[in-house]
Protein backbone atom coordinates (compact mmCIF):
# COMPACT_ATOMS: atom_id res chain seq x y z
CA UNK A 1 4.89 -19.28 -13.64
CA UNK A 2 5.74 -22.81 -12.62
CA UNK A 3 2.73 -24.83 -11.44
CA UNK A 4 4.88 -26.36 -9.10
CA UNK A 5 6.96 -23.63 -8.06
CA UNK A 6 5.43 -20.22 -7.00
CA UNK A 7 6.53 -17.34 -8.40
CA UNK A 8 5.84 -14.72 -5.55
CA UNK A 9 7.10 -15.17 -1.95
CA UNK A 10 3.68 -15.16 -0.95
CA UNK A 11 2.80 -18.14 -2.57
CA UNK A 12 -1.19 -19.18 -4.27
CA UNK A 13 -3.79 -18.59 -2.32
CA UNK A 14 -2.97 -15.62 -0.40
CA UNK A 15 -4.09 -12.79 1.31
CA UNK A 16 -3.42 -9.87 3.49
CA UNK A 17 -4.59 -6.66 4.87
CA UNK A 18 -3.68 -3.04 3.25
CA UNK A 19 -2.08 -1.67 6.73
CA UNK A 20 -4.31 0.08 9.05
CA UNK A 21 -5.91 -1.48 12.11
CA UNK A 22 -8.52 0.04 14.46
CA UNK A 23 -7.07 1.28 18.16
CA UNK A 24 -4.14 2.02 19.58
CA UNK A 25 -2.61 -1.27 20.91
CA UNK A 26 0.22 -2.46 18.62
CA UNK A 27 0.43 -6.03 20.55
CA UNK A 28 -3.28 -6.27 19.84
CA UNK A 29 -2.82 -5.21 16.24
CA UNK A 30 -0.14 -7.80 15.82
CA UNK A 31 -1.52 -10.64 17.18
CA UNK A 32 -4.17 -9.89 15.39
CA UNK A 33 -2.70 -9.96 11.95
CA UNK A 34 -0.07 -12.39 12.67
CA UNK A 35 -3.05 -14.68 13.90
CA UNK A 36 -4.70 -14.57 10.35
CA UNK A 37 -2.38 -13.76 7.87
CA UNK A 38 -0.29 -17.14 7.39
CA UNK A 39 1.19 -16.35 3.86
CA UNK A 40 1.40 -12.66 3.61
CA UNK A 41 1.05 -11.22 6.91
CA UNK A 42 2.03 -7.08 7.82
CA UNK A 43 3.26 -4.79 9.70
CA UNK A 44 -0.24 -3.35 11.19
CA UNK A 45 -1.15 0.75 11.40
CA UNK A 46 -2.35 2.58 14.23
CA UNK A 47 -3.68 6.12 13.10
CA UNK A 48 -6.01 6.48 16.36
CA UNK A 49 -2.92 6.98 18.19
CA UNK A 50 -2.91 10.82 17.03
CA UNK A 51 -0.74 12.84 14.82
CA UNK A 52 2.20 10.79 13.99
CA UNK A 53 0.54 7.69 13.61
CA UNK A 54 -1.36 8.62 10.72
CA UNK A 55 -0.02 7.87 6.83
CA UNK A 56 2.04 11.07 5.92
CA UNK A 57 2.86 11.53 9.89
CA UNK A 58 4.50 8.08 9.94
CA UNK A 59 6.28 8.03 6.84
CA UNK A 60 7.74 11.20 8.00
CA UNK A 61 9.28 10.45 10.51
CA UNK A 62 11.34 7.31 8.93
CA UNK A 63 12.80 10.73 6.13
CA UNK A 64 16.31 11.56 6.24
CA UNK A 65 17.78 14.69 7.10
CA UNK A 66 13.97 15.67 6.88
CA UNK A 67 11.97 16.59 9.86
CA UNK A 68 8.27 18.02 10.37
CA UNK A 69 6.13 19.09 12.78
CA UNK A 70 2.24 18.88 12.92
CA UNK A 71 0.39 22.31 12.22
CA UNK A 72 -3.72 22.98 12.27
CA UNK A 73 -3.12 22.63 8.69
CA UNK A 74 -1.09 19.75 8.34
CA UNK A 75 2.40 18.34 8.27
CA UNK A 76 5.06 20.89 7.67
CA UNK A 77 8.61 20.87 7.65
CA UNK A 78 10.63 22.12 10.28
CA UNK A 79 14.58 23.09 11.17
CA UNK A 80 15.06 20.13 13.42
CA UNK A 81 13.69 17.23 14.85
CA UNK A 82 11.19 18.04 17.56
CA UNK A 83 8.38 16.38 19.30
CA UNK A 84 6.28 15.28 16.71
CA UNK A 85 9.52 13.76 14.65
CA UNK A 86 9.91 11.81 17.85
CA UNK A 87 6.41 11.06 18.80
CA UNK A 88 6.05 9.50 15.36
CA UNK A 89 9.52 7.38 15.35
CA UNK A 90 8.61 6.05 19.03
CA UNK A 91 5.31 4.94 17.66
CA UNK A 92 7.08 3.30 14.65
CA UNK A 93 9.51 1.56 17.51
CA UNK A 94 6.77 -0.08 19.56
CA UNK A 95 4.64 -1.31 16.56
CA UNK A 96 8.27 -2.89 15.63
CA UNK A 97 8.64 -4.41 19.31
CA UNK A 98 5.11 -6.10 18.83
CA UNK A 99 6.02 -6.83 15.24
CA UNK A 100 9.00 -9.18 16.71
CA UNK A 101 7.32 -10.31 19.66
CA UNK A 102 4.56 -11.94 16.92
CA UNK A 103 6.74 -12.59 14.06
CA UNK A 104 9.93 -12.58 15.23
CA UNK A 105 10.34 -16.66 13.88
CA UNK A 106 8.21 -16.11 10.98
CA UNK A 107 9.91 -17.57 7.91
CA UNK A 108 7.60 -16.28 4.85
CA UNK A 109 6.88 -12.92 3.08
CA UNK A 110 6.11 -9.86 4.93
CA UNK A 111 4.99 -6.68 4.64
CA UNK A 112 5.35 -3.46 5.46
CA UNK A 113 4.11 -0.05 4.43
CA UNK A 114 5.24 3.52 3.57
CA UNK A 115 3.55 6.26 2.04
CA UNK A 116 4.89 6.92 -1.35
CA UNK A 117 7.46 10.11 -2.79
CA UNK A 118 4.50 11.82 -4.61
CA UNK A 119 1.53 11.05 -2.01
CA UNK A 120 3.87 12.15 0.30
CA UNK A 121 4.71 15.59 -1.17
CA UNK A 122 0.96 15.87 -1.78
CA UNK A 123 0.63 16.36 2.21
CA UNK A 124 3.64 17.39 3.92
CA UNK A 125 4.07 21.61 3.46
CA UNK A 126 6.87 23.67 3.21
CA UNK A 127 7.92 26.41 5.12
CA UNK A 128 5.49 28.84 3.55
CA UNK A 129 2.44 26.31 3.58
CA UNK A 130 2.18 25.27 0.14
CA UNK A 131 3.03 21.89 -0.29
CA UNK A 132 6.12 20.23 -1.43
CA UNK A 133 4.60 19.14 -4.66
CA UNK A 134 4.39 22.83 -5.77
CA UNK A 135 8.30 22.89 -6.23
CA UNK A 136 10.23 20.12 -8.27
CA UNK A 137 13.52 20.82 -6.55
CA UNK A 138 11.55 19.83 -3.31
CA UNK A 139 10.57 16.70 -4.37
CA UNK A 140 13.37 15.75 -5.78
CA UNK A 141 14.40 16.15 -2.03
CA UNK A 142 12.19 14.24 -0.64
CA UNK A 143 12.53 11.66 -2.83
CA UNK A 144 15.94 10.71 -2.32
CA UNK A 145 15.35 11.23 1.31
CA UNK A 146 12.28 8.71 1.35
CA UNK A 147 15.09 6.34 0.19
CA UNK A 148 17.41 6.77 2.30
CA UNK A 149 14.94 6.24 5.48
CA UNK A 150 13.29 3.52 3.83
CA UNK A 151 16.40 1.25 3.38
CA UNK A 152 17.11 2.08 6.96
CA UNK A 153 13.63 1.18 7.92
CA UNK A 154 13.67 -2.25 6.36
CA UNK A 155 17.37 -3.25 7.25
CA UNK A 156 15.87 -2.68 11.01
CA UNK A 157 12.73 -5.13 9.92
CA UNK A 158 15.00 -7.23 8.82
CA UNK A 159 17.00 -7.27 11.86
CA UNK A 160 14.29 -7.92 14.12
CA UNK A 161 12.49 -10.84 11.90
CA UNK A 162 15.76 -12.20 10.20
CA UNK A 163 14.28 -15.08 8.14
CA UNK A 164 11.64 -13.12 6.82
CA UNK A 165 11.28 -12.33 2.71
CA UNK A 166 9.93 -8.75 3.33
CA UNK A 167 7.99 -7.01 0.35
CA UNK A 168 7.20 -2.86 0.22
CA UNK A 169 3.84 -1.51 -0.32
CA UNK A 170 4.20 2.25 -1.32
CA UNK A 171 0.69 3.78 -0.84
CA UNK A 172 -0.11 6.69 -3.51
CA UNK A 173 -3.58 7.46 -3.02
CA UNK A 174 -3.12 11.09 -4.25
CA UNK A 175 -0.90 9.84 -7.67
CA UNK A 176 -4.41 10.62 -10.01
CA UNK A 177 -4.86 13.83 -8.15
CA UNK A 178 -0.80 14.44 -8.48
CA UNK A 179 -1.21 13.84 -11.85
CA UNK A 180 -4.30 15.64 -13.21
CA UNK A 181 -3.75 18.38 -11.57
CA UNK A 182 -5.52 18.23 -9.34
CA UNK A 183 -4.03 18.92 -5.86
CA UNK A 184 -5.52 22.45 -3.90
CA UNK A 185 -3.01 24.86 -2.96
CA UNK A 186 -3.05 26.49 0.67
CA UNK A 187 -5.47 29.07 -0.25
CA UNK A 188 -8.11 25.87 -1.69
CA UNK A 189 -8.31 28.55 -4.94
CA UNK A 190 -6.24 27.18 -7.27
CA UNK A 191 -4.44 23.68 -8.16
CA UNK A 192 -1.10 22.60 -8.70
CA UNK A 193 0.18 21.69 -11.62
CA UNK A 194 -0.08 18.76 -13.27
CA UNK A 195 2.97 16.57 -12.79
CA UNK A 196 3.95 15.21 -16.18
CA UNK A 197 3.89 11.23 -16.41
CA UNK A 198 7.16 10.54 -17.15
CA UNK A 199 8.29 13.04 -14.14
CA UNK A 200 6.23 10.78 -12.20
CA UNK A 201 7.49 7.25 -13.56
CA UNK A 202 11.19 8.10 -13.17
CA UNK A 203 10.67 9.18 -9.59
CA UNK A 204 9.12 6.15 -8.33
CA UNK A 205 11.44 4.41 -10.87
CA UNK A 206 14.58 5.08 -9.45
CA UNK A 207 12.95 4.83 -5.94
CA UNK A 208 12.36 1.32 -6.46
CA UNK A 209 15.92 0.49 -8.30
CA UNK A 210 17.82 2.26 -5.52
CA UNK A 211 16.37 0.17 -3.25
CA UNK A 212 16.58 -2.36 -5.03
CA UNK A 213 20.56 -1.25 -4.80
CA UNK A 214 20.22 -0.77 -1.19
CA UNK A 215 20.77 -4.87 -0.32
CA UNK A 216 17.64 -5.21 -1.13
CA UNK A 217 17.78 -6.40 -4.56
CA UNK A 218 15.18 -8.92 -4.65
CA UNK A 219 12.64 -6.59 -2.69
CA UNK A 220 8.70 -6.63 -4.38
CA UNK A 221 7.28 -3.32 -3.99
CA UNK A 222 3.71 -3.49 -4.45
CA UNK A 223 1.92 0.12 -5.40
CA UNK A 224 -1.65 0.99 -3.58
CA UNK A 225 -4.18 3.06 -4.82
CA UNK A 226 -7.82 3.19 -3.79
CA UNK A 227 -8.33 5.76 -6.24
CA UNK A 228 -10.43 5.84 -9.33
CA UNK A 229 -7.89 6.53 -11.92
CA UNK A 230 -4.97 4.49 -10.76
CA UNK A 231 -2.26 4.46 -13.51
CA UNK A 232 -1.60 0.93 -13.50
CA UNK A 233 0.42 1.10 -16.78
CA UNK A 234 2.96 4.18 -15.30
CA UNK A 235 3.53 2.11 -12.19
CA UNK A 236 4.46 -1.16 -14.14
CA UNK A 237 6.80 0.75 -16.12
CA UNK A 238 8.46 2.01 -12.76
CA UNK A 239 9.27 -1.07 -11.45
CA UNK A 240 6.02 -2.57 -8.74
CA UNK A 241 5.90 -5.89 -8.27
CA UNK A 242 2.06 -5.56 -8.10
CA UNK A 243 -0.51 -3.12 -7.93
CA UNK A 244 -2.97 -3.00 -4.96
CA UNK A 245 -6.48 -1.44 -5.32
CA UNK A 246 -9.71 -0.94 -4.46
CA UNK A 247 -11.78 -2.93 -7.22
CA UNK A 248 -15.21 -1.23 -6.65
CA UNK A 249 -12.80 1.68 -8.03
CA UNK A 250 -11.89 -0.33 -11.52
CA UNK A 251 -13.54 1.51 -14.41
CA UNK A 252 -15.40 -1.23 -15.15
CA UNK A 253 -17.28 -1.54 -11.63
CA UNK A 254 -18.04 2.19 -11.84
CA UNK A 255 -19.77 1.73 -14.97
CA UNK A 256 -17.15 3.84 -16.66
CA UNK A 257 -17.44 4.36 -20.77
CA UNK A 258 -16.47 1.43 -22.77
CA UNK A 259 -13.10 3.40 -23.44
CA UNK A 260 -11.98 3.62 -20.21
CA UNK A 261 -12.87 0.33 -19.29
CA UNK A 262 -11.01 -1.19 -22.25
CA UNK A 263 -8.54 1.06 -21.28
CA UNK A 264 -7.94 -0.24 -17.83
CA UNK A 265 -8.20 -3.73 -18.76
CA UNK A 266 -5.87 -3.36 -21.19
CA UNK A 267 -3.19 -2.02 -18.81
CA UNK A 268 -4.42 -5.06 -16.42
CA UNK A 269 -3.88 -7.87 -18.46
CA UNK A 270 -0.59 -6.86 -19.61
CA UNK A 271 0.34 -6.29 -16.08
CA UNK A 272 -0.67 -10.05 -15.11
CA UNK A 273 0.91 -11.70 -18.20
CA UNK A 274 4.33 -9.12 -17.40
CA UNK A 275 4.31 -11.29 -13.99
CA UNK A 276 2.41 -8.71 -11.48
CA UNK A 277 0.43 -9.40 -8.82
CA UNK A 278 -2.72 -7.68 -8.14
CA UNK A 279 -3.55 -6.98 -4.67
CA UNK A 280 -7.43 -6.98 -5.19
CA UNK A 281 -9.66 -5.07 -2.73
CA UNK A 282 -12.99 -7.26 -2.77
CA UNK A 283 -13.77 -7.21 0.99
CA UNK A 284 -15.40 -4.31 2.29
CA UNK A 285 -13.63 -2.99 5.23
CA UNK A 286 -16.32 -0.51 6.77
CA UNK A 287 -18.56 -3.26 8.24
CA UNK A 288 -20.06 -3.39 11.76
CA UNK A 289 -20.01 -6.69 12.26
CA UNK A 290 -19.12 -10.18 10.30
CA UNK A 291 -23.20 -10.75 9.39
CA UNK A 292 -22.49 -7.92 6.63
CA UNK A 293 -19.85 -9.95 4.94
CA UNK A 294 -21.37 -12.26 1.76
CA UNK A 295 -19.81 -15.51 1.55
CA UNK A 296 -16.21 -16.16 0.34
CA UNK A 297 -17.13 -16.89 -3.14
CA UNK A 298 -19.06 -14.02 -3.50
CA UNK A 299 -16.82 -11.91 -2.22
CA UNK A 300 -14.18 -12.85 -5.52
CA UNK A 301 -16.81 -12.99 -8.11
CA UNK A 302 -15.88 -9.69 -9.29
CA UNK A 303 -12.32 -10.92 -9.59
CA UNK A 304 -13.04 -14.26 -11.31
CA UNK A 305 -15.44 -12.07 -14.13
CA UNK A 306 -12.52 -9.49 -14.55
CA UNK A 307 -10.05 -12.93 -15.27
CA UNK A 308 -12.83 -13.94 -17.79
CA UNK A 309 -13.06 -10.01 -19.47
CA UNK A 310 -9.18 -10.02 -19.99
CA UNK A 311 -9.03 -13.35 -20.95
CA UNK A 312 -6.32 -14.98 -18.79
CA UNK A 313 -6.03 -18.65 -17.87
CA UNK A 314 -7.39 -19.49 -14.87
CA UNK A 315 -4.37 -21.05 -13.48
CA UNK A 316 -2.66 -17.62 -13.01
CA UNK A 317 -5.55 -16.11 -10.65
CA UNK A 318 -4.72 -17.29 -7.46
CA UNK A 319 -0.99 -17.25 -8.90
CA UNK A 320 -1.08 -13.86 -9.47
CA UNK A 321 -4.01 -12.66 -7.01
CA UNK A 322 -3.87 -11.51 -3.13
CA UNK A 323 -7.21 -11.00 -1.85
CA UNK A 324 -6.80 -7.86 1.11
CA UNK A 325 -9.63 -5.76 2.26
CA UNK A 326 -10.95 -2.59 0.23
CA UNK A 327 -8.79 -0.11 1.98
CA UNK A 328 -7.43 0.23 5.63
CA UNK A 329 -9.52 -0.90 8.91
CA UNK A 330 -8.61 1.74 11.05
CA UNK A 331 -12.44 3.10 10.93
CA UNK A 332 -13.53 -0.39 12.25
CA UNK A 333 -14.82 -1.97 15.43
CA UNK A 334 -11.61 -4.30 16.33
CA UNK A 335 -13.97 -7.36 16.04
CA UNK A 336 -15.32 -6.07 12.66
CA UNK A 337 -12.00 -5.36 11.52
CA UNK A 338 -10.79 -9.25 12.65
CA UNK A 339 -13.45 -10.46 10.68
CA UNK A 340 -12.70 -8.51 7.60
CA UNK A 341 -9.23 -10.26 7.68
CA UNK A 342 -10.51 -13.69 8.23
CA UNK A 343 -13.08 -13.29 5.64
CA UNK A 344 -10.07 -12.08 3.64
CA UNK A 345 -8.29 -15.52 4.07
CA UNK A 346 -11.34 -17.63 3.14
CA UNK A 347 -11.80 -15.53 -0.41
CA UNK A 348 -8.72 -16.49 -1.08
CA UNK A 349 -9.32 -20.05 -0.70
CA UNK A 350 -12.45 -19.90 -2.48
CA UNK A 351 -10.01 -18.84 -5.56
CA UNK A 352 -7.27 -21.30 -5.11
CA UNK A 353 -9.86 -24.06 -4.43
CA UNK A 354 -12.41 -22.93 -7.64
CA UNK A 355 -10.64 -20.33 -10.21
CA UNK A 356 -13.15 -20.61 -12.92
């Protein structure tokens, strides 16, 4: 990486939120983030809205050829699409009005959000109530149709903010659960199956490629996962640009065994020196007001002792690092929540300003 040059659209320095924002006024959200967020700014979630709004409900609705409708139990799919399919999608349009209204001349990276192919199977059910996950033809399905409405979803970002470099965060909370077997079936008394690693790895790899085929060929797709557990090594094989997590969640912070730390660090480092970025979670988001928050450089201590532990050159962290909240904001008081991304901003220029 050039010091001269940076190697991300983003730039050093930077720092962003994960996607949710408290309320249900997109022209509030946007502002809002747009107002903060000069070098990596999003496009801002609304779950308080209601069904539709929230991760899996959302997502759905950009599928192809798939439709759903909310049940007590969940998202299932359905025949055709109905009111929630078009409750969600109208949602989707307005926080795209207020997304061109703020950005609409904004000439750096941007981001947007979707919930990822095996997260996503994880939640939405089929017909009979299990979920999608419990039959690999299905997500085969849903895969291919996650592509197809997410190439449509960005070609319209791109439409409405033209000169922006737009970069994908896929969230796959569930991907450890999905992967240890750990998922409940309807009845809550057994689990799914474990979906084997490589199963896993080629999904999300040829997710990434075909959109990558989709005129989007120089799209970053950045993988979040607030999860203990996240396989950071699977999702660098697939293809992400970076990973985004929750660092309180690293094996190390948990106090983990000296395996699983070395482990994880391991899979890290390699990770940074392959050219990723890591979208590092350091700023609690469930804070009542800004007195809670420590001071900036506190804030990316953790991240400056985790450089040290894997040994990288200093140069590279605010290179490589985006500082963003812990998780989403929507559980936040909208002043705590503007706070949280501020405070966001000056972390990260506590690390471009001091890296060691």
């Amino acid at each position: 990486m050039s010091e001269t040059e940076p190697y991300f659209p983003w730039g050093r320095g930077a720092a962003t939120g994960v996607g949710s924002m408290p309320g249900d006024d997109a022209r509030e959200a946007a502002k809002a983030v747009l107002g903060t967020f000069e070098a990596l700014p999003h496009l801002p979630e609304l779950p308080a809205r209601g069904p539709g709004a929230d991760m899996p409900g959302r997502t759905a609705g950009l599928l192809a050829e798939l439709y759903v409708q909310a049940e007590p139990s969940g998202w299932r799919l359905a025949d055709r699409p109905g009111r929630d399919t078009r409750r969600a999608r109208s949602w989707l349009g307005e926080d795209l009005d207020a997304l061109e209204e703020f950005a609409g001349e904004h000439t750096g990276a941007l981001k947007v959000q979707a919930v990822g192919p095996w997260t996503l199977a994880a939640a939405l059910q089929r017909r009979n109530g299990e979920a999608m996950l419990g039959d690999a033809g299905a997500c085969r399905d849903l895969a291919a149709s996650l592509r197809e409405g997410l190439a449509a979803h960005l070609a319209e970002v791109a439409r409405r903010v033209p000169q922006a470099r737009l970069v994908l965060q896929l969230d796959e909370p569930s991907l450890p659960r999905v992967l240890g077997g750990r998922v409940p079936t309807a009845s809550g008394y057994r689990r799914y199956a474990p979906v084997e690693g490589t199963v896993a790895e080629s999904a999300l790899r040829d997710l990434v490629s075909g959109l990558a085929a989709d005129a989007h060929a120089h799209l970053p797709v950045i993988f979040h996962c607030c999860a203990p557990g996240a396989p950071f090594g699977l999702l660098r094989r697939a293809g992400a640009t970076g990973f985004s997590f929750d660092a309180a969640q690293l094996a190390g912070e948990r106090g983990a065994a000296d395996e699983a730390r070395e482990a994880e660090d391991t899979a890290l480092g390699e990770a940074v020196e392959d050219g990723l970025a890591l979208f590092a979670g350091v700023v609690p988001g469930a804070v009542s007001d800004a007195a809670e928050l420590s001071d900036p450089a506190s804030s990316v201590s953790g991240v400056r002792s985790l450089w040290r532990r894997l040994g990288l050159a200093p140069g590279l962290l605010s290179e490589s690092v985006v500082v963003t909240p812990a998780c989403g904001l929507a559980g936040s008081a909208p002043a705590a929540a503007r706070a949280v991304l501020a405070h966001c901003v000056r972390a990260a220029g506590s690390l471009a300003d001091d890296p060691e």
